[in-house]
C-alpha atoms as a PDB file:
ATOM      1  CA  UNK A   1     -11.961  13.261  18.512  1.00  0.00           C
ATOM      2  CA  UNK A   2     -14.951  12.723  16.532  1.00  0.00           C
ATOM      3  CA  UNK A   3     -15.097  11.785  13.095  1.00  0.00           C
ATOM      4  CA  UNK A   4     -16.879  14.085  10.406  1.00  0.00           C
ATOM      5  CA  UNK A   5     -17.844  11.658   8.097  1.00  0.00           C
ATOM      6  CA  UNK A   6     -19.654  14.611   5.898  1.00  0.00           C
ATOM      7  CA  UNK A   7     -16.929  16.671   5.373  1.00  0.00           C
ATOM      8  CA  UNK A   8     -14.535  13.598   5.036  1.00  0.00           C
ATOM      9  CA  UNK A   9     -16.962  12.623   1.918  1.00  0.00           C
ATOM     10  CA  UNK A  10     -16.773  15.455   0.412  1.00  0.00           C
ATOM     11  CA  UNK A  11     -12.733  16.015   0.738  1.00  0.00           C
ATOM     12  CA  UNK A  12     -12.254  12.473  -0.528  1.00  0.00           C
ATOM     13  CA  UNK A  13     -14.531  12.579  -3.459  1.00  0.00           C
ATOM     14  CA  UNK A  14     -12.485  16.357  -4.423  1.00  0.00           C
ATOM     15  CA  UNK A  15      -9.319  14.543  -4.150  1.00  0.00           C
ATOM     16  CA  UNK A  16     -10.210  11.416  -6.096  1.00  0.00           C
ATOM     17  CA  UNK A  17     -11.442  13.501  -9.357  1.00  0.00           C
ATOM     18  CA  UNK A  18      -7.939  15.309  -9.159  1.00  0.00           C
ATOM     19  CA  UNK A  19      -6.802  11.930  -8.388  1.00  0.00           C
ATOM     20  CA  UNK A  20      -8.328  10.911 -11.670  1.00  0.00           C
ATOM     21  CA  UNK A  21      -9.770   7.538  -9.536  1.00  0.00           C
ATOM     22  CA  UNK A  22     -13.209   5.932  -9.794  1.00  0.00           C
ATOM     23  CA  UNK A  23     -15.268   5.727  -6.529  1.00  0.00           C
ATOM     24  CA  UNK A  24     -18.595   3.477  -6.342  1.00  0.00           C
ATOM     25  CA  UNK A  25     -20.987   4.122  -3.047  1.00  0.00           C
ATOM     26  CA  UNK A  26     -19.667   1.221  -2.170  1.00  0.00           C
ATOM     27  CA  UNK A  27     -16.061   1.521  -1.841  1.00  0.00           C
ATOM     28  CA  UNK A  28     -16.688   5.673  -0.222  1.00  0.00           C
ATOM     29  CA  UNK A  29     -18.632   3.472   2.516  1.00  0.00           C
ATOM     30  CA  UNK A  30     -16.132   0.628   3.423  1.00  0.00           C
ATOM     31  CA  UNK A  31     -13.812   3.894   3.523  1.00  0.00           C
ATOM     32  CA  UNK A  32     -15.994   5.551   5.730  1.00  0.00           C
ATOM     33  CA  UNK A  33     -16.185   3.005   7.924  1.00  0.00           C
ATOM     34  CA  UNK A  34     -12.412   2.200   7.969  1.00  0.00           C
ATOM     35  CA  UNK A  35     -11.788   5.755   8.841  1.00  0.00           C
ATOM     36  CA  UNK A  36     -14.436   5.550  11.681  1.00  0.00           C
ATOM     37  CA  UNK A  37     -13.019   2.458  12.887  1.00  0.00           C
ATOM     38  CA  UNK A  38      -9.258   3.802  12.664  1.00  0.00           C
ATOM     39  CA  UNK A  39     -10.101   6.708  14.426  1.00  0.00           C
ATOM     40  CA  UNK A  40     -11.575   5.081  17.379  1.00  0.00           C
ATOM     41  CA  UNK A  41      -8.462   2.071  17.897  1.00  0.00           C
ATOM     42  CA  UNK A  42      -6.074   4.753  17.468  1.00  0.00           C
ATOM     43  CA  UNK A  43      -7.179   6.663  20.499  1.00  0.00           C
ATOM     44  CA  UNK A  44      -6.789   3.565  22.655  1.00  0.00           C
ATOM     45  CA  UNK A  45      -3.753   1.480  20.333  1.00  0.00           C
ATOM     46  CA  UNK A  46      -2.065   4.052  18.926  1.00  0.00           C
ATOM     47  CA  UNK A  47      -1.629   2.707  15.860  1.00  0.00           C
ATOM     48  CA  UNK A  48      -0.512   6.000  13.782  1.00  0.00           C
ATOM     49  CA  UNK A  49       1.024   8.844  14.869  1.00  0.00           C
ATOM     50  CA  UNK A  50      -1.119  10.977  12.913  1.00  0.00           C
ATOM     51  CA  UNK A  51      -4.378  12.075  14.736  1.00  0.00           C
ATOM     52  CA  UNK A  52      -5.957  15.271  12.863  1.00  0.00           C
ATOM     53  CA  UNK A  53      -8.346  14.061  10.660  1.00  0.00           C
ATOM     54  CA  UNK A  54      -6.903  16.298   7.726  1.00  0.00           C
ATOM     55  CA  UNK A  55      -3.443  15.159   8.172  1.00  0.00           C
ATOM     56  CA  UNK A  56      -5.230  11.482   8.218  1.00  0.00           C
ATOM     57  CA  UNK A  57      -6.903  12.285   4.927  1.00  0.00           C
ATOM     58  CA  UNK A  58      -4.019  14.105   3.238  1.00  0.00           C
ATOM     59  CA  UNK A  59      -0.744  11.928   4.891  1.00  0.00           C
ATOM     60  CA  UNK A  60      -3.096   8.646   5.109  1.00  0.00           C
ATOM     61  CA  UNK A  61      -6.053   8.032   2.790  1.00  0.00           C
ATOM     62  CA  UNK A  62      -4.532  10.329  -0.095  1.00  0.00           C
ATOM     63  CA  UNK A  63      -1.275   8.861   0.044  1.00  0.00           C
ATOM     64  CA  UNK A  64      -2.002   5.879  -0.480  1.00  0.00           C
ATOM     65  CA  UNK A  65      -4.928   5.980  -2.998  1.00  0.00           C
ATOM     66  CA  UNK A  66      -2.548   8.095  -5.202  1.00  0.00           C
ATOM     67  CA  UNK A  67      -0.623   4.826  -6.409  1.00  0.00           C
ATOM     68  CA  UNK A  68      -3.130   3.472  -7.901  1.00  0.00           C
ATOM     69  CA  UNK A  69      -2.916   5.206 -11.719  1.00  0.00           C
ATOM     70  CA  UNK A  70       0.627   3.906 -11.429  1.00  0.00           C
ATOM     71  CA  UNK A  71      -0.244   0.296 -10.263  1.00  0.00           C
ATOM     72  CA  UNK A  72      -2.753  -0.037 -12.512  1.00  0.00           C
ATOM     73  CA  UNK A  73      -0.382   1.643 -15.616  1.00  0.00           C
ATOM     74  CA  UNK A  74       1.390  -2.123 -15.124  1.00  0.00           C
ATOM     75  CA  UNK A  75      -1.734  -4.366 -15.929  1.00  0.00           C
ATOM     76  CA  UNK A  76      -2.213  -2.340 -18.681  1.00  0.00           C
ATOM     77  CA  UNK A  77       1.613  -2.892 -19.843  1.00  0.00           C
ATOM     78  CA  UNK A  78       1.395  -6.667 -19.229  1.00  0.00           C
ATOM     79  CA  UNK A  79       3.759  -6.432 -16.217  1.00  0.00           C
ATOM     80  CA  UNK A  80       1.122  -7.565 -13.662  1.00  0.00           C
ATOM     81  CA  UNK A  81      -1.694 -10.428 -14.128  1.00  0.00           C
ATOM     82  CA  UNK A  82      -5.555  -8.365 -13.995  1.00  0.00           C
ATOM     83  CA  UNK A  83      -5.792 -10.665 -10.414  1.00  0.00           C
ATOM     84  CA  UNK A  84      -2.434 -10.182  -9.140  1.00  0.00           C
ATOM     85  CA  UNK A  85      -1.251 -11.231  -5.301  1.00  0.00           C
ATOM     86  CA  UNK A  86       0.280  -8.373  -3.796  1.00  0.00           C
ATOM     87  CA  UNK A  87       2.288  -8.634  -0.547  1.00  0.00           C
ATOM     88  CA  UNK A  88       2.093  -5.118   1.334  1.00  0.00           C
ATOM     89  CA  UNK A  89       5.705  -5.385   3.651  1.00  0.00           C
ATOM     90  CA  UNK A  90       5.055  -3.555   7.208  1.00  0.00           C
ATOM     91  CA  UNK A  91       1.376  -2.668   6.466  1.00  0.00           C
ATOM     92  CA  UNK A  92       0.744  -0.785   9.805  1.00  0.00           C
ATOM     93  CA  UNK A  93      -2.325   0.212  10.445  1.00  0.00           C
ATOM     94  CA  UNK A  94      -3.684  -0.856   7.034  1.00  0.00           C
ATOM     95  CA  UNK A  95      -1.371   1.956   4.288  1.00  0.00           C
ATOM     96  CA  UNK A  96      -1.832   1.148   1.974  1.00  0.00           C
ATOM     97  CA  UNK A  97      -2.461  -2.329   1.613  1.00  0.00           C
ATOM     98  CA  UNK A  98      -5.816  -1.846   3.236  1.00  0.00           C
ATOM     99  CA  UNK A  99      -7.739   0.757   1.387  1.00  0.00           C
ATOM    100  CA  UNK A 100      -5.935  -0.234  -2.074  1.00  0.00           C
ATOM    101  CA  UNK A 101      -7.980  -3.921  -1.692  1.00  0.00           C
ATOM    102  CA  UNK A 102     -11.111  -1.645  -1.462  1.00  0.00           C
ATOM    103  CA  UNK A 103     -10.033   0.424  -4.871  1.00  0.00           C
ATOM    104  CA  UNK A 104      -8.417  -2.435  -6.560  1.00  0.00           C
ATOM    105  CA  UNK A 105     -10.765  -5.739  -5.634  1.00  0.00           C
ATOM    106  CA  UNK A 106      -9.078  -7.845  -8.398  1.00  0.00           C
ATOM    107  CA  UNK A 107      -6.329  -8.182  -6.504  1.00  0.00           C
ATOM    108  CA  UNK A 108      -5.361  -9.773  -3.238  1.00  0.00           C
ATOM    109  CA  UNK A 109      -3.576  -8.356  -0.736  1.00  0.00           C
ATOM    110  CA  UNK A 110      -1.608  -9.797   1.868  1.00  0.00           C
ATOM    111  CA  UNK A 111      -0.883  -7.520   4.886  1.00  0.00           C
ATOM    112  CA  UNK A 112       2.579  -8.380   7.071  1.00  0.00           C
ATOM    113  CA  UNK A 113       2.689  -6.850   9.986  1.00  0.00           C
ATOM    114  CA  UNK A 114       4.190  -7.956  12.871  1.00  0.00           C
ATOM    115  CA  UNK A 115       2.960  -5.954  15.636  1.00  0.00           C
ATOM    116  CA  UNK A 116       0.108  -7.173  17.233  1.00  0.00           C
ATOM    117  CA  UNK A 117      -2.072  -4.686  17.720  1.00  0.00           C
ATOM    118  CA  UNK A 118      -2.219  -3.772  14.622  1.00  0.00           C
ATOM    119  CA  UNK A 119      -2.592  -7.042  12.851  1.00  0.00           C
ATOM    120  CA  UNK A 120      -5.780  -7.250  15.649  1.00  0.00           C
ATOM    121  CA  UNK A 121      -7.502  -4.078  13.882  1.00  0.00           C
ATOM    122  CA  UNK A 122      -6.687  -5.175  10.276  1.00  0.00           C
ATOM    123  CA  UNK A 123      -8.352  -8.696  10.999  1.00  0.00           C
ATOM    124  CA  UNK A 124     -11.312  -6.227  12.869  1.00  0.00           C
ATOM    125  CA  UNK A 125     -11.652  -4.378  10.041  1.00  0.00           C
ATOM    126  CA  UNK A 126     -11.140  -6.872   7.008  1.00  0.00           C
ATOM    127  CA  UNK A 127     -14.223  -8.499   9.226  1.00  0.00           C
ATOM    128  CA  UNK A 128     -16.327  -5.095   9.156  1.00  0.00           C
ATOM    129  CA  UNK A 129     -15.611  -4.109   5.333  1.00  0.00           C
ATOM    130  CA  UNK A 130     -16.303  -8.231   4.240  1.00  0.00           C
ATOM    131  CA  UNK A 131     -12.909  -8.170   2.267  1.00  0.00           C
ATOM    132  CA  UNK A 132     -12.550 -11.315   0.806  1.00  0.00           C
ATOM    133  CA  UNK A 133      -9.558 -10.259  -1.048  1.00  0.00           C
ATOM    134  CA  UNK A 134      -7.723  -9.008   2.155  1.00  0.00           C
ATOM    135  CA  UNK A 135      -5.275 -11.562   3.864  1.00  0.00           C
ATOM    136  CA  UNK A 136      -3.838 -10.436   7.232  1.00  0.00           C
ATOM    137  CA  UNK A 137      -0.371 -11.891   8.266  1.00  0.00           C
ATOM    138  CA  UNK A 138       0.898 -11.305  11.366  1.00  0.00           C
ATOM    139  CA  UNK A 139       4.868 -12.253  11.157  1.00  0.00           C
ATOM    140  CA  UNK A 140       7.810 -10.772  10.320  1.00  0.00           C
ATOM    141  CA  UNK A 141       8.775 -10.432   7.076  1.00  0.00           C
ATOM    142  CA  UNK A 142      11.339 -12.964   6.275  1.00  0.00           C
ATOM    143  CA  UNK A 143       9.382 -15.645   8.377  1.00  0.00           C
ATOM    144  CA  UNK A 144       6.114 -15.339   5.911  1.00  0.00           C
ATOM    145  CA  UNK A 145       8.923 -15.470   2.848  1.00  0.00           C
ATOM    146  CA  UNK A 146       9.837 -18.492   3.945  1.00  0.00           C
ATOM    147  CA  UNK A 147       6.465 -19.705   4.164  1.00  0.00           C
ATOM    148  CA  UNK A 148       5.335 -18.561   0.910  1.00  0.00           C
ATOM    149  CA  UNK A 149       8.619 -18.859  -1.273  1.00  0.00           C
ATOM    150  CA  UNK A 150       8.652 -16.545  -4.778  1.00  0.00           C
ATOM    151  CA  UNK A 151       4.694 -16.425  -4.798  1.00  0.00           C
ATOM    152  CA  UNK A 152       3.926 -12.866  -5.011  1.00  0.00           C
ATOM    153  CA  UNK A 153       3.764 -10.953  -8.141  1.00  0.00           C
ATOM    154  CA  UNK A 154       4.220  -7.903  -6.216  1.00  0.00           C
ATOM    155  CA  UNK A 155       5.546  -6.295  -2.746  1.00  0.00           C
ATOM    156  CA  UNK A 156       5.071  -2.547  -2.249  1.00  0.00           C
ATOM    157  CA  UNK A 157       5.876  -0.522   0.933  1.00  0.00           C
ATOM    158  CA  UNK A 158       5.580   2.668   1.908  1.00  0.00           C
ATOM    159  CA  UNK A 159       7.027   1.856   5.295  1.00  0.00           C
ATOM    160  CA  UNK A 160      10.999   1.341   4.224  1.00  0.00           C
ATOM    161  CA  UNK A 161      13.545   3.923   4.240  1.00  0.00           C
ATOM    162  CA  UNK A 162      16.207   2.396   2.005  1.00  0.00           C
ATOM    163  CA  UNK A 163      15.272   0.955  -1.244  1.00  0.00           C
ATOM    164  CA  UNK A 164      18.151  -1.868  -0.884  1.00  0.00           C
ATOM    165  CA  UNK A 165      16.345  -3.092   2.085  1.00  0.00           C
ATOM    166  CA  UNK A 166      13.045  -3.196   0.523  1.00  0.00           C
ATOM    167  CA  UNK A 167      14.359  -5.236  -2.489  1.00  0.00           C
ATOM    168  CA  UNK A 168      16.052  -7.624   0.241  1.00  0.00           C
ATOM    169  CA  UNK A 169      12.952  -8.207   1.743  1.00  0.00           C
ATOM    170  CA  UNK A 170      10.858  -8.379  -1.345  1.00  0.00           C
ATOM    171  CA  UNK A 171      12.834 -10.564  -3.638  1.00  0.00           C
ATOM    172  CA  UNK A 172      12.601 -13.838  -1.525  1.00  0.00           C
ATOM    173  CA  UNK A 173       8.872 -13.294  -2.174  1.00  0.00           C
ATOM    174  CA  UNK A 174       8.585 -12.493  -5.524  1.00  0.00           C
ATOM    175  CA  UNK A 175       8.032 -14.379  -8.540  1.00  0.00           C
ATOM    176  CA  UNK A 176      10.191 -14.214 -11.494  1.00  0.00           C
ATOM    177  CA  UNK A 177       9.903 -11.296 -12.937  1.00  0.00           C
ATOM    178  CA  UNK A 178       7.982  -9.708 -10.030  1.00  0.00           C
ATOM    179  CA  UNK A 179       7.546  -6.326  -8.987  1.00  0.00           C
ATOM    180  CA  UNK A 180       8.522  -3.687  -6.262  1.00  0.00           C
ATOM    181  CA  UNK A 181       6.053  -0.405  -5.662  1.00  0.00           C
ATOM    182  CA  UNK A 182       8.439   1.310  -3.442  1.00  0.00           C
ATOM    183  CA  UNK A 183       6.458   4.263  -2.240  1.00  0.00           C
ATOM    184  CA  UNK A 184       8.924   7.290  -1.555  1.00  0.00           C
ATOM    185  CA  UNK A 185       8.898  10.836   0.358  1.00  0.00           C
ATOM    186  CA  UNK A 186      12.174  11.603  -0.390  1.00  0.00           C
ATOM    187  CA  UNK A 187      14.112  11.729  -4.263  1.00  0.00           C
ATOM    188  CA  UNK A 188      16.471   8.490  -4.217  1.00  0.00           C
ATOM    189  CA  UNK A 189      19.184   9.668  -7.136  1.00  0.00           C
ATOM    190  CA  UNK A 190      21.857   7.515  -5.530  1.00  0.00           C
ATOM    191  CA  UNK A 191      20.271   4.934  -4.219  1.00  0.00           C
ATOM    192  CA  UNK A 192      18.752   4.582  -7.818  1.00  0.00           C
ATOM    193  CA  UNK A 193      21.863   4.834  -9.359  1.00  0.00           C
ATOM    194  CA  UNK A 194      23.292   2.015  -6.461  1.00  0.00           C
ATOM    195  CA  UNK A 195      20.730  -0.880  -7.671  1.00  0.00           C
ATOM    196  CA  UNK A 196      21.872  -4.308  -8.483  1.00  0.00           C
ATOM    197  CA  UNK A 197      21.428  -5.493 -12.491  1.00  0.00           C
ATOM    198  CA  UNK A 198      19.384  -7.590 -11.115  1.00  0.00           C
ATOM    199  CA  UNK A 199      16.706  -4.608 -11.455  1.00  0.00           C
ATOM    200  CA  UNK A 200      15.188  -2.766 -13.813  1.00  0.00           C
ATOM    201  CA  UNK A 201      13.549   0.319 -12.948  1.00  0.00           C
ATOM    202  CA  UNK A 202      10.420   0.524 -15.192  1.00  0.00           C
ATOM    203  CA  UNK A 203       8.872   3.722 -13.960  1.00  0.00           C
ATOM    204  CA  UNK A 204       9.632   6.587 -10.731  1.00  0.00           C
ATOM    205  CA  UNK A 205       6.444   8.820 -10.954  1.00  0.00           C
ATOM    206  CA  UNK A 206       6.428  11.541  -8.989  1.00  0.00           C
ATOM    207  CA  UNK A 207       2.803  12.217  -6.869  1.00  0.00           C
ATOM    208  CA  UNK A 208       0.871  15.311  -6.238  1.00  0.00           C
ATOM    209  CA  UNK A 209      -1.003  14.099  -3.657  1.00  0.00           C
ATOM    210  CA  UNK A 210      -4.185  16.149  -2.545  1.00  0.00           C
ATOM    211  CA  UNK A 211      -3.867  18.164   0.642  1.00  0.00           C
ATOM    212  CA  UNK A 212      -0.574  17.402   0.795  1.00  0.00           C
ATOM    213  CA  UNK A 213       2.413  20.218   0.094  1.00  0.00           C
ATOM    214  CA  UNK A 214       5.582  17.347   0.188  1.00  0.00           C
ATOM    215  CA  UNK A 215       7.496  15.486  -2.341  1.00  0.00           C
ATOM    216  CA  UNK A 216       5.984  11.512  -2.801  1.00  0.00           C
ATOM    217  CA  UNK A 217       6.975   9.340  -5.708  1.00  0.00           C
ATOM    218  CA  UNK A 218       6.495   6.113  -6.668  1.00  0.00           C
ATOM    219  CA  UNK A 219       8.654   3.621  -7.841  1.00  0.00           C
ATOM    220  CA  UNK A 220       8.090   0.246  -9.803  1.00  0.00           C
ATOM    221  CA  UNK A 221      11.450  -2.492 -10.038  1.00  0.00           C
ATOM    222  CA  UNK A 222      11.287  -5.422 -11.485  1.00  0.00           C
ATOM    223  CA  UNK A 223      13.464  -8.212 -10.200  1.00  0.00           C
ATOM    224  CA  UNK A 224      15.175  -9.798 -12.784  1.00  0.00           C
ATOM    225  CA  UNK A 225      16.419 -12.602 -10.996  1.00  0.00           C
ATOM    226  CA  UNK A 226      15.447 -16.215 -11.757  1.00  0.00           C
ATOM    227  CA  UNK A 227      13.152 -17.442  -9.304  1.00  0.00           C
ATOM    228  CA  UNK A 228      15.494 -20.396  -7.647  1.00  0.00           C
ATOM    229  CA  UNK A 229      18.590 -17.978  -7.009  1.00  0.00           C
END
């Protein structure tokens, strides 16, 4: 299928202003060229599912560029440093760890994925787009916690389908008083209600993501725990 990059523009620029999200030339061409390049390993690697370029834009791009108000909400409360290391847990093919290091450069990213195909177009296209703040990690989970012990100020995932195993995975990474962006398509009363006191729930905004008619939400945890439980 080929890629409109014309029409793509324009969509993406619409759905940033409703967005409320700043886009230099810059950052609309690295995503350009990650869509182009995502587009053409995903007809040979199948990396995603999702192959319509408006349910890519809406399900994909949108998706994920919709956290960012609420990500960004936490620097402003003093719940994140302005450079903070962020640890995106079962990246994929690059959602939303990826295109968040283009709109949020101040922070790094580090990108576990353990399946290799996929960690092979990340470190393709970190290469392309010249992200310095992009760090591809191609393990499981609990093997790069172990490796990097309670140094994250963040996880987030939109890959998880129980909070309780997010938070599993994401303490052993996180510093003390780190935080959890669990990205959600579903509302999560009980499992909410089922959390440790270990966490604190600081916000659950819900998303109207552009293009898309479905229920998204995003929540933010801090763990509470000391940092050598």
């Amino acid at each position: 299928m080929s890629f409109n990059i014309t029409k793509f523009e324009e969509k993406v620029q619409q759905g940033l202003e409703l967005l409320e999200i700043s886009c230099s030339a810059s950052q609309m061409n690295q995503l350009i060229m990650f869509s182009s390049e995502f587009f053409k390993w995903n007809s040979i690697h199948n990396l995603s599912a999702v192959t319509d370029e408006e349910d890519y834009l809406s399900a994909h791009v949108m998706d994920s560029l919709a956290v960012i108000p609420s990500i960004l909400k936490t620097v402003q409360k003093g719940l994140l440093p302005e450079q903070a290391e962020i640890a995106d847990l079962g990246v994929g093919g690059g959602f939303p760890g990826m295109l968040l290091a283009i709109f949020i450069p101040d922070f790094e990213f580090f990108l576990v994925e353990a399946i290799r195909k996929k960690t092979a177009f990340l470190q393709h296209i970190k290469g392309r787009l010249k992200l310095s703040n992009v760090h591809v990690i191609e393990q499981r989970i609990e093997h790069f916690a172990q490796q990097r012990p309670h140094s994250m100020d963040a996880t987030i995932s939109r890959a998880f389908t129980e909070l309780k195993h997010f938070i599993a995975y994401s303490e052993p990474l996180l510093k003390e008083g780190g935080l959890m962006f669990a990205m959600k398509s579903q509302k999560i009363t009980i499992e909410l209600e089922a959390l440790p006191k270990s966490n604190q729930v600081i916000f659950n905004d819900e998303l109207k993501i552009p293009y898309l008619d479905a229920y998204r939400c995003i929540l933010s945890i801090q763990s509470m725990r000391k940092s050598n439980q």
